[in-house]
N, C-alpha and C. Protein backbone atom coordinates (compact mmCIF):
# COMPACT_ATOMS: atom_id res chain seq x y z
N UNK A 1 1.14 -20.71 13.70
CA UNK A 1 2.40 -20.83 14.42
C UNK A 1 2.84 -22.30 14.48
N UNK A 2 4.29 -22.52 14.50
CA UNK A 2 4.63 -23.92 13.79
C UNK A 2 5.69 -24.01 15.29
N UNK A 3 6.14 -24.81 16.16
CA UNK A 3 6.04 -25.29 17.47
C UNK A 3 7.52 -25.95 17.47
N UNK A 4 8.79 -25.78 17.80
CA UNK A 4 10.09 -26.38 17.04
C UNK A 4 10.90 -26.93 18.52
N UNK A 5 10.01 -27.28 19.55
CA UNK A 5 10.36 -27.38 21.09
C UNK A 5 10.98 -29.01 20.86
N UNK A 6 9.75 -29.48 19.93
CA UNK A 6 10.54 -30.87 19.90
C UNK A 6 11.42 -31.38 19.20
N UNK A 7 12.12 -30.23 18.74
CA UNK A 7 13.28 -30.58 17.92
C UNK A 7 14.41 -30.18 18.66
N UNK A 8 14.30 -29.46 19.22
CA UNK A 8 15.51 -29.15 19.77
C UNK A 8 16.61 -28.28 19.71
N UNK A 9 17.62 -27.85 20.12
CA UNK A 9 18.93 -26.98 19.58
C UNK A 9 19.37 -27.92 19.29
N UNK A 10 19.95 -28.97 19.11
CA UNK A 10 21.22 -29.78 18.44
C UNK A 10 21.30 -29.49 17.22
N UNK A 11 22.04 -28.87 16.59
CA UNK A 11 22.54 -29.57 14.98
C UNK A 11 22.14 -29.92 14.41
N UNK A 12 21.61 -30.57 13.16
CA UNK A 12 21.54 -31.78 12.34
C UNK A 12 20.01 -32.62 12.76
N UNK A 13 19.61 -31.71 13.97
CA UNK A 13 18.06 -32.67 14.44
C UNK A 13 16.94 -32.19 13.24
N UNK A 14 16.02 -32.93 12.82
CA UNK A 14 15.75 -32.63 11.54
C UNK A 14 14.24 -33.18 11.83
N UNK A 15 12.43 -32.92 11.53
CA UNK A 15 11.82 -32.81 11.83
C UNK A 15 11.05 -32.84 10.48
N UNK A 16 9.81 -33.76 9.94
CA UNK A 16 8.77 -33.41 8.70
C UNK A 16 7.55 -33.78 9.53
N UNK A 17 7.28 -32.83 8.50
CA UNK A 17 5.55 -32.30 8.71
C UNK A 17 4.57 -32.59 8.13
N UNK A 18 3.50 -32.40 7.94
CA UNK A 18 2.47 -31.95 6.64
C UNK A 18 1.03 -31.62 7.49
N UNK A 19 0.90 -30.48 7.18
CA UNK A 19 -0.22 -29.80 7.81
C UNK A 19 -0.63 -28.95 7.07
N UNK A 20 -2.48 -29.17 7.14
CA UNK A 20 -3.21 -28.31 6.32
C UNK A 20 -4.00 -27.32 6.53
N UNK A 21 -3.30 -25.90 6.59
CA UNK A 21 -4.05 -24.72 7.06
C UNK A 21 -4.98 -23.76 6.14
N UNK A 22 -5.58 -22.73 6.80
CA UNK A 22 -6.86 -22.13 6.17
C UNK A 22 -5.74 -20.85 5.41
N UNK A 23 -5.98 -20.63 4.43
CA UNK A 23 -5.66 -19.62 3.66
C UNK A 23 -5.69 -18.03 4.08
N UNK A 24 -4.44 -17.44 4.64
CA UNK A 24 -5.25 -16.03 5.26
C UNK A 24 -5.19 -15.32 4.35
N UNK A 25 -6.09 -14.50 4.50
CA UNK A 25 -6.53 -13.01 3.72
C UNK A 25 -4.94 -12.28 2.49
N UNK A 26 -5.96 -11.64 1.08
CA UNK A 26 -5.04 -11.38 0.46
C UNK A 26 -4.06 -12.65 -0.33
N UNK A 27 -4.38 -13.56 -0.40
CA UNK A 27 -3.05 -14.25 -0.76
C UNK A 27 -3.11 -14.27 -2.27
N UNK A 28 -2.49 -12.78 -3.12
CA UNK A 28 -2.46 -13.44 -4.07
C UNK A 28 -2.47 -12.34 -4.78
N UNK A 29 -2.66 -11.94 -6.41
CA UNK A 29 -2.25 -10.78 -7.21
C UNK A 29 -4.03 -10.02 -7.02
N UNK A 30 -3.77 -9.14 -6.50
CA UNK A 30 -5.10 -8.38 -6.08
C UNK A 30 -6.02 -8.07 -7.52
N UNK A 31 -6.78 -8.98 -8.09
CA UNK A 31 -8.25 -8.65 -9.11
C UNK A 31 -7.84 -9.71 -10.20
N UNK A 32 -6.46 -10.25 -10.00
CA UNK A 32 -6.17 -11.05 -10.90
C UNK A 32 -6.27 -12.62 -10.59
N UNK A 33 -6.18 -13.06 -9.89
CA UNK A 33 -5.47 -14.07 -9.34
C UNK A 33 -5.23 -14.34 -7.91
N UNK A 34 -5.96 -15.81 -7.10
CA UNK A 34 -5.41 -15.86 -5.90
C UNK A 34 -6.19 -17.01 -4.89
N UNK A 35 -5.17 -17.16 -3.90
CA UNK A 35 -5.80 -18.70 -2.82
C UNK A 35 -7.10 -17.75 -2.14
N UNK A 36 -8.62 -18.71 -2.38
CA UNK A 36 -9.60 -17.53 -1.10
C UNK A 36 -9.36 -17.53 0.21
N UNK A 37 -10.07 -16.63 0.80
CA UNK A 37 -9.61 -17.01 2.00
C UNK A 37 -10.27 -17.81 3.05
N UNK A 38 -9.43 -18.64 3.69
CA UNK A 38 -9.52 -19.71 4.61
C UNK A 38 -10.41 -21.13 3.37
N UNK A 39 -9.40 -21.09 2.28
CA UNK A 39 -9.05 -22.21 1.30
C UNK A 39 -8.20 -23.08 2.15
N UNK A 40 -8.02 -24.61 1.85
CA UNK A 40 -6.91 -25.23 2.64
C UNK A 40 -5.67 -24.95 1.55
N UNK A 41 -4.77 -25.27 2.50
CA UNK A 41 -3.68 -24.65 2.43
C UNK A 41 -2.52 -25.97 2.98
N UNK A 42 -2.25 -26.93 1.96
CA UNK A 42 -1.16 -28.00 2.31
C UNK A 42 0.08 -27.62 2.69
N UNK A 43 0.76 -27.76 3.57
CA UNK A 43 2.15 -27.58 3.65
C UNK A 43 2.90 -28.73 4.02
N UNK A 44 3.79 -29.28 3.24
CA UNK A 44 4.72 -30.16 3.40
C UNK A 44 5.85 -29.47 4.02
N UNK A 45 6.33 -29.70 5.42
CA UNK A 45 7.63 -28.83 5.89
C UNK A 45 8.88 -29.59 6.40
N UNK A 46 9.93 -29.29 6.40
CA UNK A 46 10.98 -30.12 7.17
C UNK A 46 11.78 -29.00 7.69
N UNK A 47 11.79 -29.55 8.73
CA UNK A 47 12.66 -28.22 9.96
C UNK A 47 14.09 -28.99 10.44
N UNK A 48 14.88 -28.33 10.03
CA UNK A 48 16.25 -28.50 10.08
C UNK A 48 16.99 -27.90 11.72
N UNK A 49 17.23 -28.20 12.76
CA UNK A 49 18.12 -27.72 13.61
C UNK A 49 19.36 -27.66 13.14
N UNK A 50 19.92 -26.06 12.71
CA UNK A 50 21.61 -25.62 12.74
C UNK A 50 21.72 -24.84 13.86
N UNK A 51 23.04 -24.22 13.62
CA UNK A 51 23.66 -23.75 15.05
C UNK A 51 22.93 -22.32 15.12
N UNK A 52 22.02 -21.26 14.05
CA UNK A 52 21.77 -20.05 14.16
C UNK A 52 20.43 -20.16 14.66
N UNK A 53 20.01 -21.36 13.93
CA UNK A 53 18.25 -21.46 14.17
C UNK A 53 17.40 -22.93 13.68
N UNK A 54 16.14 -22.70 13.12
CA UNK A 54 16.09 -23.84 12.68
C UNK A 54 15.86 -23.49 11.10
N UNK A 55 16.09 -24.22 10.05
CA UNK A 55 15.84 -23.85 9.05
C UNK A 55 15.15 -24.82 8.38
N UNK A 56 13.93 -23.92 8.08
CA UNK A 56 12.69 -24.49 7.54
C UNK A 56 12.11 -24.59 5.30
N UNK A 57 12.28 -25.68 5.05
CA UNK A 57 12.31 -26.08 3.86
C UNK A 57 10.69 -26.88 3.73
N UNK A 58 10.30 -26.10 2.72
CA UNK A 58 9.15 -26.90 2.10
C UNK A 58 7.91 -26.82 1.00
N UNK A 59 7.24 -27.12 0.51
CA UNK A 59 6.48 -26.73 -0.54
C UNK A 59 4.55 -26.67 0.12
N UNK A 60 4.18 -25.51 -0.47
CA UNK A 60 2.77 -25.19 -0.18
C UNK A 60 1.86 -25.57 -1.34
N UNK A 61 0.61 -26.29 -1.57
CA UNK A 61 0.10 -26.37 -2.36
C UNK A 61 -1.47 -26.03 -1.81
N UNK A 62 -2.19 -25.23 -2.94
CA UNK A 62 -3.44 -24.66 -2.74
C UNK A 62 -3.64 -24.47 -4.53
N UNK A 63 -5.22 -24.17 -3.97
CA UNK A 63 -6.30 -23.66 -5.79
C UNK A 63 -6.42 -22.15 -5.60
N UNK A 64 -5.90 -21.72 -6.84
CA UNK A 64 -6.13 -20.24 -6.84
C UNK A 64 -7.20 -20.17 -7.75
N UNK A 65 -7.98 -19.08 -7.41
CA UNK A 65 -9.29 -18.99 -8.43
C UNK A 65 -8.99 -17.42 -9.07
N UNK A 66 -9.37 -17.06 -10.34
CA UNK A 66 -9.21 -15.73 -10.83
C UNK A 66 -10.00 -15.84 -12.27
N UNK A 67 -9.64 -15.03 -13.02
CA UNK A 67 -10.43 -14.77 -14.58
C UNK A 67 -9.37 -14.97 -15.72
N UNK A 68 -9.85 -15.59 -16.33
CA UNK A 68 -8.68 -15.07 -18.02
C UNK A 68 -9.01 -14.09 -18.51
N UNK A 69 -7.68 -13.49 -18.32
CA UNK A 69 -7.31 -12.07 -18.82
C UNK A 69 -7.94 -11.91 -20.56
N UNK A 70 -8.15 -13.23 -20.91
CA UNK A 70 -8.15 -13.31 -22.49
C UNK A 70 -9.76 -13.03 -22.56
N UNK A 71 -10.57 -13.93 -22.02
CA UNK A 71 -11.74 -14.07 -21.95
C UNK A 71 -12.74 -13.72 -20.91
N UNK A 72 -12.57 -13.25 -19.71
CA UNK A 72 -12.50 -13.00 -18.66
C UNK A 72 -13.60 -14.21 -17.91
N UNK A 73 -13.22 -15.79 -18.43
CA UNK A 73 -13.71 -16.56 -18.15
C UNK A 73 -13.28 -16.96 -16.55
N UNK A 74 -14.36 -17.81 -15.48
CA UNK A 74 -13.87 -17.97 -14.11
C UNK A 74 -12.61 -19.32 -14.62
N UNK A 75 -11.73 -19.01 -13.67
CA UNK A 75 -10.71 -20.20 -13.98
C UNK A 75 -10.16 -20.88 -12.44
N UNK A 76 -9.66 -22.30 -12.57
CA UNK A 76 -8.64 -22.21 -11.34
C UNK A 76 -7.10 -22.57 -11.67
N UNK A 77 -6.58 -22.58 -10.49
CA UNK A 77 -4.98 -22.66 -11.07
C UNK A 77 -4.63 -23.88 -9.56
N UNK A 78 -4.10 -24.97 -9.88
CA UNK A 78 -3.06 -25.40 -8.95
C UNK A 78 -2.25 -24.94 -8.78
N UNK A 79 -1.70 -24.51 -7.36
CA UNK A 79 -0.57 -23.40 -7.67
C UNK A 79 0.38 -24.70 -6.35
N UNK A 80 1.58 -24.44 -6.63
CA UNK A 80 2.82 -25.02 -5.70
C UNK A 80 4.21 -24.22 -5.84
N UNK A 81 4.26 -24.13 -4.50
CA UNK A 81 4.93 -23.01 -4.35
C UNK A 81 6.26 -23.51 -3.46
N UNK A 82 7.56 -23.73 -3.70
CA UNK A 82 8.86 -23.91 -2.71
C UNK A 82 9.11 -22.74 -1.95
N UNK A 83 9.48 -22.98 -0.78
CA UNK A 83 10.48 -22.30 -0.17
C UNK A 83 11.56 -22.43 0.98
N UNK A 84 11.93 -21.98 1.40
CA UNK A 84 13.02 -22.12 2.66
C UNK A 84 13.68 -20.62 3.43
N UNK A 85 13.55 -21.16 4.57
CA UNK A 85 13.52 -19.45 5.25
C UNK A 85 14.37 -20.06 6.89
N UNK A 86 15.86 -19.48 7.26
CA UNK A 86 16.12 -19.38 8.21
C UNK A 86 15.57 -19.12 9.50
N UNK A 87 14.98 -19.22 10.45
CA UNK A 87 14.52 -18.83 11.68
C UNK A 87 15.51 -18.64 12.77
N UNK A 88 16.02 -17.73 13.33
CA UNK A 88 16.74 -17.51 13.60
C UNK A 88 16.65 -17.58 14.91
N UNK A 89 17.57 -18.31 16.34
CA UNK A 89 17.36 -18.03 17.81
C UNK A 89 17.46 -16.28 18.14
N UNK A 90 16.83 -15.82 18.83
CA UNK A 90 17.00 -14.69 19.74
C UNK A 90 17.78 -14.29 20.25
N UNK A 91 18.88 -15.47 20.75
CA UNK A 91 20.04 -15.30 21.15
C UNK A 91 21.06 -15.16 20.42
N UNK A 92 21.03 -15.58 18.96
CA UNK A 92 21.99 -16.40 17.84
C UNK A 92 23.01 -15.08 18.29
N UNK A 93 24.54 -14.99 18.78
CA UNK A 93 25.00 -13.74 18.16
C UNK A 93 24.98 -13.34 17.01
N UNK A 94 26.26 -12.50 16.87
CA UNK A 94 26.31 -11.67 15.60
C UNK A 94 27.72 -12.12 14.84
N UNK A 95 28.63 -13.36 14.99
CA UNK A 95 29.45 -13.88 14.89
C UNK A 95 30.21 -13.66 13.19
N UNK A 96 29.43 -13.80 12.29
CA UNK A 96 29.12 -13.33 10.86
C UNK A 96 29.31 -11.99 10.72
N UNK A 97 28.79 -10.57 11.49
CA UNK A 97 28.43 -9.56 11.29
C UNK A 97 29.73 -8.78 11.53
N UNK A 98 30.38 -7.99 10.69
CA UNK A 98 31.85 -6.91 11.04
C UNK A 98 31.14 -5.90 12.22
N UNK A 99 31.97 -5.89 13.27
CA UNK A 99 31.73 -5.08 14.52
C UNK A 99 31.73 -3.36 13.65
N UNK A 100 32.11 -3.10 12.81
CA UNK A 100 32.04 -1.84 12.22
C UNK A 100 31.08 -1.35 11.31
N UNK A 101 30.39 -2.61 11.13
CA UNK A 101 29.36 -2.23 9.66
C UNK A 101 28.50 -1.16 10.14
N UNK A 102 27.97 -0.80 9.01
CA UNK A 102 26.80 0.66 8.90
C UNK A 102 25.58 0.25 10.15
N UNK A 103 25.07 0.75 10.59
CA UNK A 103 23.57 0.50 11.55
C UNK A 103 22.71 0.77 10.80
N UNK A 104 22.83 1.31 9.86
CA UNK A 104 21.45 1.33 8.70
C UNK A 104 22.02 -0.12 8.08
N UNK A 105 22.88 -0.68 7.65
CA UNK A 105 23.02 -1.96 7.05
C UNK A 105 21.86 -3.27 7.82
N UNK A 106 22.74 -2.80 9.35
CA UNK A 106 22.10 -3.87 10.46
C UNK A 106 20.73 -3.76 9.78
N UNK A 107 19.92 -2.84 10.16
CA UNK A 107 18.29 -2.46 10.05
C UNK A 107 17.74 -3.16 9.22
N UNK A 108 18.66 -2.95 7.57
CA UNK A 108 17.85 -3.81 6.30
C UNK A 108 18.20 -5.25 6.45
N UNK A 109 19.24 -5.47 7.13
CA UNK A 109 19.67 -6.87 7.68
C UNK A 109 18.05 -7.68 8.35
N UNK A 110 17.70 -6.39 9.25
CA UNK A 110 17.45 -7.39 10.39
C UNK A 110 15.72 -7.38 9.35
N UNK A 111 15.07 -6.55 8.50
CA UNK A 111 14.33 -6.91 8.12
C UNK A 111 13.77 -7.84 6.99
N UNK A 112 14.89 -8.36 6.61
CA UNK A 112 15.20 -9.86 6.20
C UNK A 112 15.28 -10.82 6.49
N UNK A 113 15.53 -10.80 8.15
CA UNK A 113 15.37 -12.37 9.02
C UNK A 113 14.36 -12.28 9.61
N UNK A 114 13.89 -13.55 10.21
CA UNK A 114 13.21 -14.21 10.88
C UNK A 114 13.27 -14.88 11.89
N UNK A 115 12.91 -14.52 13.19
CA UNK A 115 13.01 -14.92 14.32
C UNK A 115 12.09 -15.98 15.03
N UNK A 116 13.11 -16.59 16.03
CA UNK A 116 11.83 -17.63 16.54
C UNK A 116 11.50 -17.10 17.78
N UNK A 117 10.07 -17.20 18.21
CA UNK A 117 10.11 -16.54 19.51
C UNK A 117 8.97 -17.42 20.45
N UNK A 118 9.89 -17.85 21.67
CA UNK A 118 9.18 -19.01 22.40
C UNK A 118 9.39 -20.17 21.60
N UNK A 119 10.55 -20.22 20.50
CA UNK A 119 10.76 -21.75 20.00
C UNK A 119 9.16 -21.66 19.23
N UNK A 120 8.44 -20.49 18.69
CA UNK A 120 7.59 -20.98 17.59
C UNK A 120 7.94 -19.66 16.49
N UNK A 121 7.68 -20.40 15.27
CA UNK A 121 7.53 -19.85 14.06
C UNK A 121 6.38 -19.27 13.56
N UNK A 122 5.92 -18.32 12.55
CA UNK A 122 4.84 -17.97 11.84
C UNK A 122 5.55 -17.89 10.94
N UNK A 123 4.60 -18.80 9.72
CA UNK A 123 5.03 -18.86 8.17
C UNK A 123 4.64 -17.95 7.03
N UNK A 124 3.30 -17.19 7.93
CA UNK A 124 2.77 -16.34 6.80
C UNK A 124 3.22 -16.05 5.91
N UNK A 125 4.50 -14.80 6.49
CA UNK A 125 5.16 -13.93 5.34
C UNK A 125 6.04 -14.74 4.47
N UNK A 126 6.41 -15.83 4.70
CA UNK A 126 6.62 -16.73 4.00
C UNK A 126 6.33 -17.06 2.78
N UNK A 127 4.71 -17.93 3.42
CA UNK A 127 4.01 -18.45 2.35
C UNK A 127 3.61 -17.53 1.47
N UNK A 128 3.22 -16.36 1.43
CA UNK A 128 2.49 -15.13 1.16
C UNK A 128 3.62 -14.94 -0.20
N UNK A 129 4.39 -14.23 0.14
CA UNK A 129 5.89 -14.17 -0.77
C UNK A 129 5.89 -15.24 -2.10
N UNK A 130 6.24 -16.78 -1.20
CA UNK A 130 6.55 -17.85 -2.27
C UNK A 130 4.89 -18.27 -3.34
N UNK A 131 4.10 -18.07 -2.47
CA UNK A 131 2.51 -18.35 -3.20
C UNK A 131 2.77 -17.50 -4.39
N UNK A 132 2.67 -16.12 -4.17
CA UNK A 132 2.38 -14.89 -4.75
C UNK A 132 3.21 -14.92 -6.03
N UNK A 133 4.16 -15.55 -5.68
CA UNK A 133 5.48 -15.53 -6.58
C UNK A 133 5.28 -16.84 -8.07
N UNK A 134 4.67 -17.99 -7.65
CA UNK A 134 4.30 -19.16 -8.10
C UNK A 134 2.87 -18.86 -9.08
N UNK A 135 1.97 -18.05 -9.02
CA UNK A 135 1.08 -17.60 -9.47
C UNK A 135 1.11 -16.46 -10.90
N UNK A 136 0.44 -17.47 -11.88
CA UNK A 136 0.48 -16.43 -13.32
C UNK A 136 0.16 -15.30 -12.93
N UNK A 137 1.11 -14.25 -13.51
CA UNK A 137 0.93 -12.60 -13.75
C UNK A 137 -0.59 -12.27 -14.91
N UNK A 138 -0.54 -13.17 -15.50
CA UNK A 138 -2.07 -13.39 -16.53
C UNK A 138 -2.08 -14.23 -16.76
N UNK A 139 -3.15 -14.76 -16.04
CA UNK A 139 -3.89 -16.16 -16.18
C UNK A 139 -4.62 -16.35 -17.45
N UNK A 140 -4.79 -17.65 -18.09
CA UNK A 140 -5.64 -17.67 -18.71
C UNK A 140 -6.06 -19.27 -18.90
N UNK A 141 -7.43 -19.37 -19.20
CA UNK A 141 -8.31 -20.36 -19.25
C UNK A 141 -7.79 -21.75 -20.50
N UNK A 142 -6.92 -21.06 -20.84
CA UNK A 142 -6.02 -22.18 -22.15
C UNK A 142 -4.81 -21.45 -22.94
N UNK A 143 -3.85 -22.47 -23.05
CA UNK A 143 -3.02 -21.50 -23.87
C UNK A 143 -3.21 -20.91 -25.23
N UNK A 144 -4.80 -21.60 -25.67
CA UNK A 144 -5.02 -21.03 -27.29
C UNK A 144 -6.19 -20.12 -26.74
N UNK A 145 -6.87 -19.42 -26.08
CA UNK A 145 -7.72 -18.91 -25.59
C UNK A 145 -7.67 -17.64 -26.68
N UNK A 146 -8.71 -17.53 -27.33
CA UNK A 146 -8.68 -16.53 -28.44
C UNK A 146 -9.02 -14.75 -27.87
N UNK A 147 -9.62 -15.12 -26.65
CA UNK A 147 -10.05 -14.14 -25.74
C UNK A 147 -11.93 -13.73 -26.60
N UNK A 148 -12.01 -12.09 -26.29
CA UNK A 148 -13.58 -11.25 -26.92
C UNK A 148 -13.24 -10.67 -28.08
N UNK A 149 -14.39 -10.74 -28.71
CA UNK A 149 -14.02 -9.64 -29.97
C UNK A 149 -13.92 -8.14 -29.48
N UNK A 150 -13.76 -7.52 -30.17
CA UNK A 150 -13.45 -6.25 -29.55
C UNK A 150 -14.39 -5.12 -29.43
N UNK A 151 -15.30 -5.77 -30.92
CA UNK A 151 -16.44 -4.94 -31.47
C UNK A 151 -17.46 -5.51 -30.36
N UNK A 152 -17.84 -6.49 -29.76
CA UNK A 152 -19.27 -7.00 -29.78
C UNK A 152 -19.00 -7.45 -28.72
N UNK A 153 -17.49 -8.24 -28.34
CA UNK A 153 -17.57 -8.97 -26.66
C UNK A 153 -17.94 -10.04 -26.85
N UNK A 154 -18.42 -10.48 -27.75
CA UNK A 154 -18.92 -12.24 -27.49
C UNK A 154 -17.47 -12.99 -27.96
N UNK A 155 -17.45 -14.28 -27.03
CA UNK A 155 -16.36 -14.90 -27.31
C UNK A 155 -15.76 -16.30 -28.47
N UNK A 156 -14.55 -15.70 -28.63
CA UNK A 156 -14.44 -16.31 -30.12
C UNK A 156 -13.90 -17.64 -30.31
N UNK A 157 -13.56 -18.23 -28.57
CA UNK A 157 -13.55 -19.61 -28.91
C UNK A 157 -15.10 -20.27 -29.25
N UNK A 158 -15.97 -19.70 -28.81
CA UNK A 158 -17.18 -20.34 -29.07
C UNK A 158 -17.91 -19.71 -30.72
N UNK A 159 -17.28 -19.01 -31.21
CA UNK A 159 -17.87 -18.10 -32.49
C UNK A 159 -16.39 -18.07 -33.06
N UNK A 160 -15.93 -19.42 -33.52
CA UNK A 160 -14.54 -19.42 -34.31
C UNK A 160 -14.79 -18.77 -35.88
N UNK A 161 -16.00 -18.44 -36.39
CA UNK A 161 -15.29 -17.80 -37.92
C UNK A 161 -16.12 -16.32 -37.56
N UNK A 162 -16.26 -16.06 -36.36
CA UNK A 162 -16.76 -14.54 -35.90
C UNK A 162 -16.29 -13.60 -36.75
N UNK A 163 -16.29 -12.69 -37.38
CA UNK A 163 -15.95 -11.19 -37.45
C UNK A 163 -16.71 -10.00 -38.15
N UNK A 164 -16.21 -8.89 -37.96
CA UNK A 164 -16.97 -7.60 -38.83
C UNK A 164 -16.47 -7.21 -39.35
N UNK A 165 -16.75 -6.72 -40.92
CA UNK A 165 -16.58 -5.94 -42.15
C UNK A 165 -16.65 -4.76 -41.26
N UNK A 166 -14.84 -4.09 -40.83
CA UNK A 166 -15.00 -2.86 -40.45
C UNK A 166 -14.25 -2.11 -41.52
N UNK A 167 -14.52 -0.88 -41.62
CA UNK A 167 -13.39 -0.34 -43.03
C UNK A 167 -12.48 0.78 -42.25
N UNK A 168 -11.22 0.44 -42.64
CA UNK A 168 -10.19 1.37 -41.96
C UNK A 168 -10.43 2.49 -41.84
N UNK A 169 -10.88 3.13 -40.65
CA UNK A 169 -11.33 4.93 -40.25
C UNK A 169 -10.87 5.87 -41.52
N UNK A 170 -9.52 5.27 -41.91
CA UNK A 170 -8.87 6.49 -42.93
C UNK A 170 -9.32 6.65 -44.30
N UNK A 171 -9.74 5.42 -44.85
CA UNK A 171 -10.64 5.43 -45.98
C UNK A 171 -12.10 5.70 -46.15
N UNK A 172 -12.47 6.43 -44.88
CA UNK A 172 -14.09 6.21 -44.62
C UNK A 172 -14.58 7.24 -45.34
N UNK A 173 -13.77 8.30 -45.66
CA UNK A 173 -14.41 9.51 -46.91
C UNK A 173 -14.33 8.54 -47.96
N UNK A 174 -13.27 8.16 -48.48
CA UNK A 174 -13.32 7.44 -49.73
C UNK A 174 -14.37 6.57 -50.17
N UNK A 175 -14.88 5.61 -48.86
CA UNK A 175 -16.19 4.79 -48.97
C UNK A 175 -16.88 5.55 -49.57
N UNK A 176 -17.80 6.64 -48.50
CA UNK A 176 -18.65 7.15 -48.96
C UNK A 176 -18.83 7.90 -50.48
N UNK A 177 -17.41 8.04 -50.90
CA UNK A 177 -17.47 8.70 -51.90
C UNK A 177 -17.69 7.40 -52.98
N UNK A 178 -17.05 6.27 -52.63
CA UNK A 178 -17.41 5.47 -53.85
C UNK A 178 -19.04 4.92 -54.16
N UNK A 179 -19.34 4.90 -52.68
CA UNK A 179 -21.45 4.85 -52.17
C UNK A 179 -21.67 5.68 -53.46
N UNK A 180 -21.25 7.12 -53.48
CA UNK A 180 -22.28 7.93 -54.25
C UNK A 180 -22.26 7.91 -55.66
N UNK A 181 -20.81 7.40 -55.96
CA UNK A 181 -20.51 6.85 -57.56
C UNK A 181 -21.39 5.83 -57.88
N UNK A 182 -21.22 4.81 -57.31
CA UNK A 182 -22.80 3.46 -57.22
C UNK A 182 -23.85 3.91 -57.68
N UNK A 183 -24.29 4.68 -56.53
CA UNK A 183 -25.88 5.58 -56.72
C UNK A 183 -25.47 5.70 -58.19
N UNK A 184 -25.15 6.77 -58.55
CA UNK A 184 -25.19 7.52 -59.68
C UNK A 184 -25.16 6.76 -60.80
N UNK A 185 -24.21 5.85 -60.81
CA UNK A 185 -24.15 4.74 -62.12
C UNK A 185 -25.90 4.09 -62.13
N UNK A 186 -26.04 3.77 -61.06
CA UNK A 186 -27.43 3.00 -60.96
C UNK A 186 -28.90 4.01 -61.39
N UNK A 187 -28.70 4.96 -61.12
CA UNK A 187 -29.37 5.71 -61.84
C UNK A 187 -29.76 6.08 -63.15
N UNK A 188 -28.14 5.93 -63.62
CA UNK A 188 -28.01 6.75 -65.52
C UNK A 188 -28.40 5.19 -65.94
N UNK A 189 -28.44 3.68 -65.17
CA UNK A 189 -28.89 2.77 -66.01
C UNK A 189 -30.48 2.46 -66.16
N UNK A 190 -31.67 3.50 -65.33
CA UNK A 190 -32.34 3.59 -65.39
C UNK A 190 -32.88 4.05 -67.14
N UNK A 191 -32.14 4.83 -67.73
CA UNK A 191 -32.49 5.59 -68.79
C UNK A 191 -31.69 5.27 -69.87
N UNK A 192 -31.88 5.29 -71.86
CA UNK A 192 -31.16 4.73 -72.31
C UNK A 192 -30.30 5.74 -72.59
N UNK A 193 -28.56 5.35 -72.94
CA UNK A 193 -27.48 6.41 -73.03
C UNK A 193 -27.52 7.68 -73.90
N UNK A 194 -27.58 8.54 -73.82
CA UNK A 194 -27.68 9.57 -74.93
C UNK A 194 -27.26 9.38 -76.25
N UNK A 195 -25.60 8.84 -76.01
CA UNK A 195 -25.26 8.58 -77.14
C UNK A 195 -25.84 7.07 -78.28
N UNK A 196 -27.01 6.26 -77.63
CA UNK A 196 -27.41 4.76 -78.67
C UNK A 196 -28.38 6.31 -78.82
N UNK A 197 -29.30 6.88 -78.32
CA UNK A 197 -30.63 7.59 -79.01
C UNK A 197 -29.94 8.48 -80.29
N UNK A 198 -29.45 9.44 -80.02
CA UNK A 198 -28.81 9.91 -80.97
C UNK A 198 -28.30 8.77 -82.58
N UNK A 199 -27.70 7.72 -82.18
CA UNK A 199 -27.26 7.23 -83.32
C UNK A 199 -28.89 6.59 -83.88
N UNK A 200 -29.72 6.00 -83.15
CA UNK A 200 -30.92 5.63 -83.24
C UNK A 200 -31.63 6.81 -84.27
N UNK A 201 -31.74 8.13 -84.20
CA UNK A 201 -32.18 9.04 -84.64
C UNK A 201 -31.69 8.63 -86.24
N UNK A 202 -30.40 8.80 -86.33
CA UNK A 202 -29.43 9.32 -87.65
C UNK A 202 -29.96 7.68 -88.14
């Protein structure tokens, strides 16, 4: 909870910060990617007094830890994340709002703002949002990351001329059929051709 008593209602009263909190739970793409929890958690903030509320601008920086998707090597990520989020007084009217609009409008309205209550803030859902948002969808350990082989799993940045003589499933009768032509040639060269004995004879 972030404390906005000493700023005041006036206008234009304007307030920076920097405070470093513990990381709460979840922050981050669930098996992929993410801040641990109660990681520090930098926040650079500046709190703005306007006439609705105070409006709060600033950037979060934390280490996300996760796997490459490529290699499923451990990785980390600096992650920095902007944002800015109205806080709104309790009292603020509705001055903006058409006296006729929908009450289901109001509802999705109101679960879009953010209220201050007792003149303090919570940034969670905030940070949570802008973190989450700042964070690779697939991480990976390098942008040339070759990832596993497919056959064997061992990895091919470390085994760069890796591979297996596999033969396309669809030709695999044909293999075998050419296997047994082999055999067979290798056999008839065991013995001399019918046709040198014969001329050998004459």
């Amino acid at each position: 909870m972030f404390d906005t008593h000493e700023l005041g209602r006036r206008p234009g009263a304007l307030k920076r910060l920097t405070r470093s909190v513990e990381a709460p739970r979840d922050l981050g793409i669930d098996g992929v990617i993410g801040v641990p929890e109660g990681a520090p958690l930098t926040l650079d903030l500046r709190l703005e007094s306007v006439m609705e509320g105070v409006l709060v601008t600033g950037t979060a920086r934390a280490t996300a830890e996760g796997e490459c998707v490529r290699c499923l090597e451990p990785l980390t990520f600096e992650v920095e994340a902007d944002f800015q989020e109205l806080f709104s007084y309790p009292d603020a009217d509705d001055r903006g709002r058409s006296k006729t609009a929908d009450p289901a409008d109001d509802a999705e309205d109101d679960e879009d703002e953010f209220f201050l209550e007792d003149g303090l803030f919570d940034l969670e859902s905030v940070l949570r949002d802008a973190v989450v948002l700042a964070l690779p969808m697939q991480p990976v350990c390098t942008e040339t990351c070759a990832g596993l082989c497919s056959e064997c799993g061992i990895r091919l940045d470390e085994n760069p001329g890796h591979h297996h003589d596999v033969a396309d499933p669809r030709w695999a009768a044909l293999q075998g059929l050419a296997e047994t032509v082999q055999d067979g040639e290798k056999d008839n060269m065991g013995g001399a051709e019918p046709g040198v004995d014969e001329k050998q004879e004459k």
